[in-house]
N, C-alpha and C. Protein backbone atom coordinates (compact mmCIF):
# COMPACT_ATOMS: atom_id res chain seq x y z
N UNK A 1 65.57 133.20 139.36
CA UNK A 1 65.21 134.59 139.54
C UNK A 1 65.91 135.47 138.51
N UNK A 2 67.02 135.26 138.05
CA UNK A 2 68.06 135.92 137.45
C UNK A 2 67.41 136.18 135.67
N UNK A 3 67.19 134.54 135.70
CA UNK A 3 66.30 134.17 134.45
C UNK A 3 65.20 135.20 133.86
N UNK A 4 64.55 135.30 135.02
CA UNK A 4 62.71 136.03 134.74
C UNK A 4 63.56 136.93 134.74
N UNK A 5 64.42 137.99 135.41
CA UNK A 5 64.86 139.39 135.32
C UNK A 5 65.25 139.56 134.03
N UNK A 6 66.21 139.24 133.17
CA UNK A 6 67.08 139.00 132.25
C UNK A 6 65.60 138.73 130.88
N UNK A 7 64.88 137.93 131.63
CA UNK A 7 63.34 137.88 130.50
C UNK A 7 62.87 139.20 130.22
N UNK A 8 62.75 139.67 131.57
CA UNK A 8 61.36 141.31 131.59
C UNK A 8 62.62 142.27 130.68
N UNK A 9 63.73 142.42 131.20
CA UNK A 9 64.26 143.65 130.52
C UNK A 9 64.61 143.44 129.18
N UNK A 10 65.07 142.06 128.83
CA UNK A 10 64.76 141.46 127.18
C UNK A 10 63.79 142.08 126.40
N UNK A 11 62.41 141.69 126.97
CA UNK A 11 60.78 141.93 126.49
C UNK A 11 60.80 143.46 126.48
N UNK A 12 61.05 144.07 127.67
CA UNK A 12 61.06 145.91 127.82
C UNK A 12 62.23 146.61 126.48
N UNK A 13 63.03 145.55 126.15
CA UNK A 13 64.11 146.25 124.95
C UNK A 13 63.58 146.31 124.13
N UNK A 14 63.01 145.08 124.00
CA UNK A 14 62.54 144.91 122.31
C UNK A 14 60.84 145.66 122.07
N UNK A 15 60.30 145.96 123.10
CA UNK A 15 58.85 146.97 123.08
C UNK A 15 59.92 148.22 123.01
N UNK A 16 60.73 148.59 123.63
CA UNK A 16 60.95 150.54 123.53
C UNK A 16 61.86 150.25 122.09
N UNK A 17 62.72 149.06 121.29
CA UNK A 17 62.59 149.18 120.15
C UNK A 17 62.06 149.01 118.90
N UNK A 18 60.64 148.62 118.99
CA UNK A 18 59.63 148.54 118.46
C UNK A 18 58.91 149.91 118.46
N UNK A 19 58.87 150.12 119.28
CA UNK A 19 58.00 151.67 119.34
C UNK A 19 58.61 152.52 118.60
N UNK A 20 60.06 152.93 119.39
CA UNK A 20 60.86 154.14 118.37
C UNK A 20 61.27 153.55 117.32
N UNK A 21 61.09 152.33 116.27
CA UNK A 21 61.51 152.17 115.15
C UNK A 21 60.22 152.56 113.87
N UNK A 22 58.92 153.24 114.54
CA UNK A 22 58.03 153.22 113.67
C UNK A 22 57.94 155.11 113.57
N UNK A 23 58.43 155.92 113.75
CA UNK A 23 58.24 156.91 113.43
C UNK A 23 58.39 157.52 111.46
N UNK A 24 57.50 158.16 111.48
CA UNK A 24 57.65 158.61 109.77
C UNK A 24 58.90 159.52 109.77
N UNK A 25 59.09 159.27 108.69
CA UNK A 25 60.30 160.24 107.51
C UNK A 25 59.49 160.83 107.02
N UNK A 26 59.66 162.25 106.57
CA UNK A 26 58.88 162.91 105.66
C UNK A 26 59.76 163.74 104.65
N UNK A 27 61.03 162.72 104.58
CA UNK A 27 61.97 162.56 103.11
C UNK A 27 62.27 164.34 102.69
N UNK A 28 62.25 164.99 103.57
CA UNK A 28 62.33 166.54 103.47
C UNK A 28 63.90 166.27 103.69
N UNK A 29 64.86 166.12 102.44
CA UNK A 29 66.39 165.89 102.67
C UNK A 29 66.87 167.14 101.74
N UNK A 30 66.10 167.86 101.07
CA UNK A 30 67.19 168.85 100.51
C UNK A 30 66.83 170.30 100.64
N UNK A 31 66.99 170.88 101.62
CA UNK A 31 66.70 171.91 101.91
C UNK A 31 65.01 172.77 101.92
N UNK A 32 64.33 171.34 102.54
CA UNK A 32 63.20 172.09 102.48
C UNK A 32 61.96 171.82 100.96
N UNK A 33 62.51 171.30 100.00
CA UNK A 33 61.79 170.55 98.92
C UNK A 33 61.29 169.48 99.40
N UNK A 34 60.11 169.02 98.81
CA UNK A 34 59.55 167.62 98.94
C UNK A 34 59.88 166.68 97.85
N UNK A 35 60.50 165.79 98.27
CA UNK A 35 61.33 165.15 96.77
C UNK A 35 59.74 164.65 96.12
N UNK A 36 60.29 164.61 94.53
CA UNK A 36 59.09 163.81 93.74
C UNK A 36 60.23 162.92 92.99
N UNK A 37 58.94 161.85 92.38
CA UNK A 37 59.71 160.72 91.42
C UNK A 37 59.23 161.20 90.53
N UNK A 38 58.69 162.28 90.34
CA UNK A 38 58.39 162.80 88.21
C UNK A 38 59.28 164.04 88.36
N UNK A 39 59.78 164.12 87.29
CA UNK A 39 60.44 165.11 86.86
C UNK A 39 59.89 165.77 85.22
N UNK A 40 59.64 166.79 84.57
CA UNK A 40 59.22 167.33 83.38
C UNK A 40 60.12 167.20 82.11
N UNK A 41 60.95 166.64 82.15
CA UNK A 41 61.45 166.38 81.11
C UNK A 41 61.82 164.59 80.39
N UNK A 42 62.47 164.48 79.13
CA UNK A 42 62.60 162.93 78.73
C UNK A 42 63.79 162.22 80.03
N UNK A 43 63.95 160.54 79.65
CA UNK A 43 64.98 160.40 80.20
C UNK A 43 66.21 160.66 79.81
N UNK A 44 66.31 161.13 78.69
CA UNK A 44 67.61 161.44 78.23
C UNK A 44 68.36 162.96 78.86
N UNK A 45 67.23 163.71 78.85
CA UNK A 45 67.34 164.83 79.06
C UNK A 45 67.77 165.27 80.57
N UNK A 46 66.81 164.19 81.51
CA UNK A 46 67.64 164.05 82.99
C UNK A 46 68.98 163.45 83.16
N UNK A 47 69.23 162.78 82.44
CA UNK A 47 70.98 161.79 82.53
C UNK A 47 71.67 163.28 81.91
N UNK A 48 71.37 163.66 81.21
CA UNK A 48 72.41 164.71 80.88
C UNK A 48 72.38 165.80 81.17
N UNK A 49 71.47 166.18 82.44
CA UNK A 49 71.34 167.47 83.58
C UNK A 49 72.39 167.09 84.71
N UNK A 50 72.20 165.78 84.87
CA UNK A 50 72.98 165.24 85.88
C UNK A 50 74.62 165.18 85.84
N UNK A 51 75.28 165.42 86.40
CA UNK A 51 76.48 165.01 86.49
C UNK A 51 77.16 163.80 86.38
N UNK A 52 76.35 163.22 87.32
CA UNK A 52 76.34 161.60 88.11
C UNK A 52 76.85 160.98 86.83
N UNK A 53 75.76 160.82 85.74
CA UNK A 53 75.75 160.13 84.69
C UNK A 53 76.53 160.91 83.35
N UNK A 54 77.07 161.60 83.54
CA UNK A 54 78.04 162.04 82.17
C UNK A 54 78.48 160.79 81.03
N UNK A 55 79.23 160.10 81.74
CA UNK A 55 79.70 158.54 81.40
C UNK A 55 78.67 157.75 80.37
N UNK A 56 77.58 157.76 81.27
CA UNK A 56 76.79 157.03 80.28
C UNK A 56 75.91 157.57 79.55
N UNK A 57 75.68 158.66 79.34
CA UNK A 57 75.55 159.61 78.15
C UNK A 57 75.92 159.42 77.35
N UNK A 58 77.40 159.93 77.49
CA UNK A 58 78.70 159.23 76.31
C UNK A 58 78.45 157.72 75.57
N UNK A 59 77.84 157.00 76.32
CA UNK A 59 77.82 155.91 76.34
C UNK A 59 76.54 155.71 74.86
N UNK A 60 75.38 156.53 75.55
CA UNK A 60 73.84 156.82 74.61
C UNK A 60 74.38 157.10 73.42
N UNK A 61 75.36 157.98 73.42
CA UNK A 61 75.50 159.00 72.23
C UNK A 61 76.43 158.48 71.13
N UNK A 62 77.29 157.47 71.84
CA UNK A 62 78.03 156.62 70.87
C UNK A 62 77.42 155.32 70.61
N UNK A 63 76.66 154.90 71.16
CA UNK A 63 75.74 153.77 70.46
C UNK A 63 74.09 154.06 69.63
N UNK A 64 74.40 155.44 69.78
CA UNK A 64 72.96 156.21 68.63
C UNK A 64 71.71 155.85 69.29
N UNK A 65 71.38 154.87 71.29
CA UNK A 65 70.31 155.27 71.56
C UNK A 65 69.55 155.83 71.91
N UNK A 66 69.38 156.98 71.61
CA UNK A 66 68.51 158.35 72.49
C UNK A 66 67.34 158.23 71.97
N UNK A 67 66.87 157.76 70.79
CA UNK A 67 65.21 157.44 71.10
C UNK A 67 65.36 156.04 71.78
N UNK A 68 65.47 155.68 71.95
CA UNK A 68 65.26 153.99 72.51
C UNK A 68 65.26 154.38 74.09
N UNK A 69 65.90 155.39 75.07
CA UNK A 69 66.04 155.57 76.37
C UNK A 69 65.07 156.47 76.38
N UNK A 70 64.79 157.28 75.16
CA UNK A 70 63.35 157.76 75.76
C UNK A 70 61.91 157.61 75.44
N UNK A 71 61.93 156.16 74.84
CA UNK A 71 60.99 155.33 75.02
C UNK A 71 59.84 155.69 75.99
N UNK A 72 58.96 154.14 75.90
CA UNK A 72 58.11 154.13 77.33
C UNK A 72 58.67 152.69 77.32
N UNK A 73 59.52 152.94 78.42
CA UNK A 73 60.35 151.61 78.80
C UNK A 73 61.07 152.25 80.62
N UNK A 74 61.17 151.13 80.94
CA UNK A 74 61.97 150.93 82.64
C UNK A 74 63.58 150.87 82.00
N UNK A 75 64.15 151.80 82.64
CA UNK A 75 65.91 152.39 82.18
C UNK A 75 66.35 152.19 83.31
N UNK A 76 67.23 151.50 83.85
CA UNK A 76 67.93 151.38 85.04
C UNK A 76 69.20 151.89 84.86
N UNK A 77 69.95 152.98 85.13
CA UNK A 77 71.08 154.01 84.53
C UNK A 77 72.16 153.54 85.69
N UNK A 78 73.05 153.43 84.96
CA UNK A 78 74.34 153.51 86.34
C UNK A 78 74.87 155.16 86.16
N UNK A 79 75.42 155.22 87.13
CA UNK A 79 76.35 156.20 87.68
C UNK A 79 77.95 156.31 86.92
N UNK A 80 78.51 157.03 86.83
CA UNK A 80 79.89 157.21 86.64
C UNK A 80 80.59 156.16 87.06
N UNK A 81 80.75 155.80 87.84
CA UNK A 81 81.20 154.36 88.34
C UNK A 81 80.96 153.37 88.14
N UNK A 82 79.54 152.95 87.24
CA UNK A 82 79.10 151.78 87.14
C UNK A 82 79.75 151.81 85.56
N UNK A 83 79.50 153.10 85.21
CA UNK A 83 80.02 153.24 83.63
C UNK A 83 81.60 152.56 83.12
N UNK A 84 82.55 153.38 84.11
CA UNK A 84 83.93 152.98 84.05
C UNK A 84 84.27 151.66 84.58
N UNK A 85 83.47 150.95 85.61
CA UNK A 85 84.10 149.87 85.60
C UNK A 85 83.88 149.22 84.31
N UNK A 86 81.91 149.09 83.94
CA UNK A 86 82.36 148.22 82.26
C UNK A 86 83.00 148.33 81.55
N UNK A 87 83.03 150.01 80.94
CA UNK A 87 84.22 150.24 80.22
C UNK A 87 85.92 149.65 80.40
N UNK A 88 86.47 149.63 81.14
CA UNK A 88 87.27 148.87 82.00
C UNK A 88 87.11 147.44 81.61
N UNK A 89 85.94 146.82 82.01
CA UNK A 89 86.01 145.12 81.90
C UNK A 89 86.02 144.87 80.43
N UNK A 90 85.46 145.89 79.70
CA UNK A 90 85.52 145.41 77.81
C UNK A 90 86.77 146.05 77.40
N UNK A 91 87.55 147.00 78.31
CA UNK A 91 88.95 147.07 77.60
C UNK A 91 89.86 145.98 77.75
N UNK A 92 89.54 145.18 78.98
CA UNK A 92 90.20 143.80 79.35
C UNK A 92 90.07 142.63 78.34
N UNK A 93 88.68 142.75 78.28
CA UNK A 93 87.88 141.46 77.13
C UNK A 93 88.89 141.55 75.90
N UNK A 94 89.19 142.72 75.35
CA UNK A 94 89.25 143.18 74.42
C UNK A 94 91.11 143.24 74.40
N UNK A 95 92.07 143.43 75.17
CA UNK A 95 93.45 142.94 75.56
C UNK A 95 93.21 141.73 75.10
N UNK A 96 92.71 141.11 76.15
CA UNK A 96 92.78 139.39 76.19
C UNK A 96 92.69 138.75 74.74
N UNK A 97 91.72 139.17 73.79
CA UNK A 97 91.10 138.91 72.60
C UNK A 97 92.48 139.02 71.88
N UNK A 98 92.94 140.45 71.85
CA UNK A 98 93.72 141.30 70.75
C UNK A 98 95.59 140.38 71.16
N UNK A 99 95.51 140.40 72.79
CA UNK A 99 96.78 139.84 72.60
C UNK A 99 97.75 141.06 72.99
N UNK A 100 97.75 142.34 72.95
CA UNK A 100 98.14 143.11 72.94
C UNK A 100 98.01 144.86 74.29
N UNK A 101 98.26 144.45 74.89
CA UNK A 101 97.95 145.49 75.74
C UNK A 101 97.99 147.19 76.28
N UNK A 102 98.31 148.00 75.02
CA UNK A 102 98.49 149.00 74.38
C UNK A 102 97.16 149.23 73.73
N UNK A 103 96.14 148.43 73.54
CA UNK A 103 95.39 149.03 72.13
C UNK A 103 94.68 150.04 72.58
N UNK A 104 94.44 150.51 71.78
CA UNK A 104 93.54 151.79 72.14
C UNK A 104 91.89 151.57 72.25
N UNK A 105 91.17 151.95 73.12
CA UNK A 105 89.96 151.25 73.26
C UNK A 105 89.23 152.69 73.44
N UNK A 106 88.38 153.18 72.87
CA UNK A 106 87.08 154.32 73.07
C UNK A 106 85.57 153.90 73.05
């Protein structure tokens, strides 16, 4: 008896969380704008509106590619954080190499 009880309210969980897990989002997260994925300008021009990406700007601008990111190409950009850790792992590479752990790395 315990069994079948322990069955029905099982079956009754998983229908009332099935039901309330299908309601829409209507992605209205910033005050009332409807987000879009186009924006009017290049990609270069959004990484360096942004904050987020300062880092790897720096990054564009010292390796001379700003036509190449604003291509017609798929750019997958890190963040400030994604920036400094590489930076970080090639100042390591670059210790290890040199021998020396002082060098100056930009």
């Amino acid at each position: 008896m315990k069994i079948k009880y322990l069955y029905g309210i099982g079956i009754a969980l998983l229908a009332l969380i099935t039901v309330s897990s299908c309601q829409k989002d209507d992605y209205i997260n910033d005050g009332g704008k409807i987000l879009s994925g186009r924006v009017n300008m290049t990609t270069y021009d959004y990484l360096k509106s942004n904050k987020k990406f300062d880092s790897l700007v720096k990054i564009i601008d010292q390796a001379g590619m700003k036509d190449e990111i604003n291509g017609n190409i798929t750019f997958f950009a890190t963040t400030n954080y994604g920036a400094a850790d590489y930076v970080s792992a090639k100042k390591q590479e670059k210790i290890t190499q040199v021998g020396d752990e002082n060098i100056k790395f930009s």
